[in-house]
C-alpha atoms as a PDB file:
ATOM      1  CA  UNK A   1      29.955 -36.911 -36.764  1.00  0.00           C
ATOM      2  CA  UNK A   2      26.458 -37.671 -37.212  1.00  0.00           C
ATOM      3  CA  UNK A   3      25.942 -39.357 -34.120  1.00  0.00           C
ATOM      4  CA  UNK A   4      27.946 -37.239 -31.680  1.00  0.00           C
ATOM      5  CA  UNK A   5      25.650 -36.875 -28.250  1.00  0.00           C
ATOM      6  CA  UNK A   6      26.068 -33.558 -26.933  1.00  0.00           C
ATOM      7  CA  UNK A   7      25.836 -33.539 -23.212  1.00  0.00           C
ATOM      8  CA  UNK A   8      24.213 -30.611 -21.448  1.00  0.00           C
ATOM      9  CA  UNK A   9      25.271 -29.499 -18.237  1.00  0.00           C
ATOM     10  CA  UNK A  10      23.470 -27.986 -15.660  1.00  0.00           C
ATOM     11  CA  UNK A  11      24.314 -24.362 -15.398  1.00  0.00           C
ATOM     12  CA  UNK A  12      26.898 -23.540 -13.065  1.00  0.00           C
ATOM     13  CA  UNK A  13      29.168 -20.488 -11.896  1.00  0.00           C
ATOM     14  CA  UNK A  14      28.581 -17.046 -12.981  1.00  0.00           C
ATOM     15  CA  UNK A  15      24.714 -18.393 -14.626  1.00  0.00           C
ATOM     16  CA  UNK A  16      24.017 -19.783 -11.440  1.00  0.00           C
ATOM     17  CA  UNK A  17      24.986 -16.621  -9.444  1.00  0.00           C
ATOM     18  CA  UNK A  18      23.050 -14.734 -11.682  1.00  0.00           C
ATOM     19  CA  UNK A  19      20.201 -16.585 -11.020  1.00  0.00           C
ATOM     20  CA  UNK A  20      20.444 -17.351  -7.117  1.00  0.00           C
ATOM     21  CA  UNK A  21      21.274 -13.071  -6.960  1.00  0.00           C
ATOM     22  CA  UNK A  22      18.141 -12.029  -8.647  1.00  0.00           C
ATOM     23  CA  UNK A  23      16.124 -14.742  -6.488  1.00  0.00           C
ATOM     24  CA  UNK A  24      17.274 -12.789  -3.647  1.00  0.00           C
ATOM     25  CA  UNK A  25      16.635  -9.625  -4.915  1.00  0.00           C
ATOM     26  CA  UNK A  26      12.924 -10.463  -5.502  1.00  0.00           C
ATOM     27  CA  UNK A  27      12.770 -11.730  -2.368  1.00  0.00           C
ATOM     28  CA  UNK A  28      13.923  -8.737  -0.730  1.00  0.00           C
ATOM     29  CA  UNK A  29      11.182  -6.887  -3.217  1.00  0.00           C
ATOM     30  CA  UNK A  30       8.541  -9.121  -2.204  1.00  0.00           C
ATOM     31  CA  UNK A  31       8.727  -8.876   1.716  1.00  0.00           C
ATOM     32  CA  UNK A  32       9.239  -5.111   1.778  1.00  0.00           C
ATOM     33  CA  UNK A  33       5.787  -4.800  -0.694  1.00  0.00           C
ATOM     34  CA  UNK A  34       4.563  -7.278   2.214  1.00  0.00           C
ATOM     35  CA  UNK A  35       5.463  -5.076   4.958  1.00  0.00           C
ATOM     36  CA  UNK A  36       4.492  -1.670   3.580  1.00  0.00           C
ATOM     37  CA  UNK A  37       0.806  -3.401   2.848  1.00  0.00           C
ATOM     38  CA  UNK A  38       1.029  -4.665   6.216  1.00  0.00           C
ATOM     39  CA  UNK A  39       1.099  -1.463   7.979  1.00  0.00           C
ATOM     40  CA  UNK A  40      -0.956   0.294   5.702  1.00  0.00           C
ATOM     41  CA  UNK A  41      -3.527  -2.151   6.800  1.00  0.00           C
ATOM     42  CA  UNK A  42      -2.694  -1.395  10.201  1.00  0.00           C
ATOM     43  CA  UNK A  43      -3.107   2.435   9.814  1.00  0.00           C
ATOM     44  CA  UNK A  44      -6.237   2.045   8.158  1.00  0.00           C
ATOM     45  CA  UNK A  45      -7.731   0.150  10.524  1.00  0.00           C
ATOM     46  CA  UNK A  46      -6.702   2.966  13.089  1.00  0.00           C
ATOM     47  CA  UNK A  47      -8.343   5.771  11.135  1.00  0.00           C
ATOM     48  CA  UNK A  48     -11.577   3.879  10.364  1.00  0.00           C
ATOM     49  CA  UNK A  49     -11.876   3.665  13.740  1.00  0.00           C
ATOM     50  CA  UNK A  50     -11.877   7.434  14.751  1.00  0.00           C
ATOM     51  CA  UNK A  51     -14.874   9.684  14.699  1.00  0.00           C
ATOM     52  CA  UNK A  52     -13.662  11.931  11.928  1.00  0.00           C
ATOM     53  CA  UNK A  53     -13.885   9.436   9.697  1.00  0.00           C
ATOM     54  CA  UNK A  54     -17.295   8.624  10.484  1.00  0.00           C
ATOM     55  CA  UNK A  55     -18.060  12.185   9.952  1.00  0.00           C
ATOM     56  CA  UNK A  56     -16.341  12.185   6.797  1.00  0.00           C
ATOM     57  CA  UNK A  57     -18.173   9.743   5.225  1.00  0.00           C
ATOM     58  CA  UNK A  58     -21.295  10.120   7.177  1.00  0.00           C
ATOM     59  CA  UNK A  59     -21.306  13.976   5.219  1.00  0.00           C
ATOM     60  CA  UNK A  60     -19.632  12.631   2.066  1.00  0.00           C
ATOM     61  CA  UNK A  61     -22.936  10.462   1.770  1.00  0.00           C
ATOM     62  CA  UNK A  62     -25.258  13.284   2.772  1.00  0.00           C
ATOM     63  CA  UNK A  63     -23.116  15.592  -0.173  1.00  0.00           C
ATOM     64  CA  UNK A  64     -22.783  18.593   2.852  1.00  0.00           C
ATOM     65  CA  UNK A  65     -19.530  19.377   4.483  1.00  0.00           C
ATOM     66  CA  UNK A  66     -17.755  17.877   7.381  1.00  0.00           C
ATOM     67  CA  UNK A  67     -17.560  18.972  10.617  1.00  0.00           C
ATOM     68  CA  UNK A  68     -13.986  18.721  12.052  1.00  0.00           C
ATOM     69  CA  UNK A  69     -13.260  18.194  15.801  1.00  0.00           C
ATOM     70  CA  UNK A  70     -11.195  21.525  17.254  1.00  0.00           C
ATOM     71  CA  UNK A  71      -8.338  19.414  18.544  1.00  0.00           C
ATOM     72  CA  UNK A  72      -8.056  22.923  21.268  1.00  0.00           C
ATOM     73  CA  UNK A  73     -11.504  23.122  22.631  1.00  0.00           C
ATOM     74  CA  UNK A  74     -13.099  19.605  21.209  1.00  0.00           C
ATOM     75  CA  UNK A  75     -15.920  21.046  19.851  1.00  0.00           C
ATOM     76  CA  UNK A  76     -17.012  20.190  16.334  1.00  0.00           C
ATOM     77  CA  UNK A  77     -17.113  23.166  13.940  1.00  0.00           C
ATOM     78  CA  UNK A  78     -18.784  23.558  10.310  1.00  0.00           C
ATOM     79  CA  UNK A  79     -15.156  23.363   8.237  1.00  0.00           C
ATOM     80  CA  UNK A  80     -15.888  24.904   4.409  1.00  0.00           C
ATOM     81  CA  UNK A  81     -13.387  22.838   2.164  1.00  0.00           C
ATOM     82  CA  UNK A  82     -12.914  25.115  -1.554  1.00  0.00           C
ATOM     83  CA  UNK A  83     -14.721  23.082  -4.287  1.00  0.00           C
ATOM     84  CA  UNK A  84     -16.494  20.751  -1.653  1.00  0.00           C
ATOM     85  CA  UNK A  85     -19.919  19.654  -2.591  1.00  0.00           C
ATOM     86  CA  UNK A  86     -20.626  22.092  -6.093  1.00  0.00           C
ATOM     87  CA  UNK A  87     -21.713  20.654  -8.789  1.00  0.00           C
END
């Protein structure tokens, strides 16, 4: 008995199933991470582009308030946020 060989097999049914299901799983976890970061990217690109942003930061750097485009008339107007700028 002392020099029996045990003989491993490679896992098979239910193990493998296991193993080939999860796989999947991440990979269905991993692509829709992919995609949402993929159109987030998009979107911000879209906004950066668009002069409210530069307003917003343009006034976030100068610590005053924004001006925000009247979508009706397209004028800008002074646009007091509660809390904005006090220190």
């Amino acid at each position: 008995m002392k020099n029996k060989v045990v003989q491993l097999n490679p896992p098979s049914g239910p193990g493998l199933a296991v193993k080939m299901t999860k796989q999947v799983l991440y990979a269905t976890v991993v692509e829709s991470i992919r995609n949402t970061l993929d159109c987030e990217n998009r979107f911000l690109g879209e906004a950066v582009a668009t002069e409210d942003f530069k307003e917003f930061v343009g006034s976030f750097s100068m610590k005053r308030q924004p001006f925000i485009k009247d979508a009706d008339h397209g004028t800008w107007k002074y646009q007091f946020a509660e809390g904005y700028g006090t220190n």
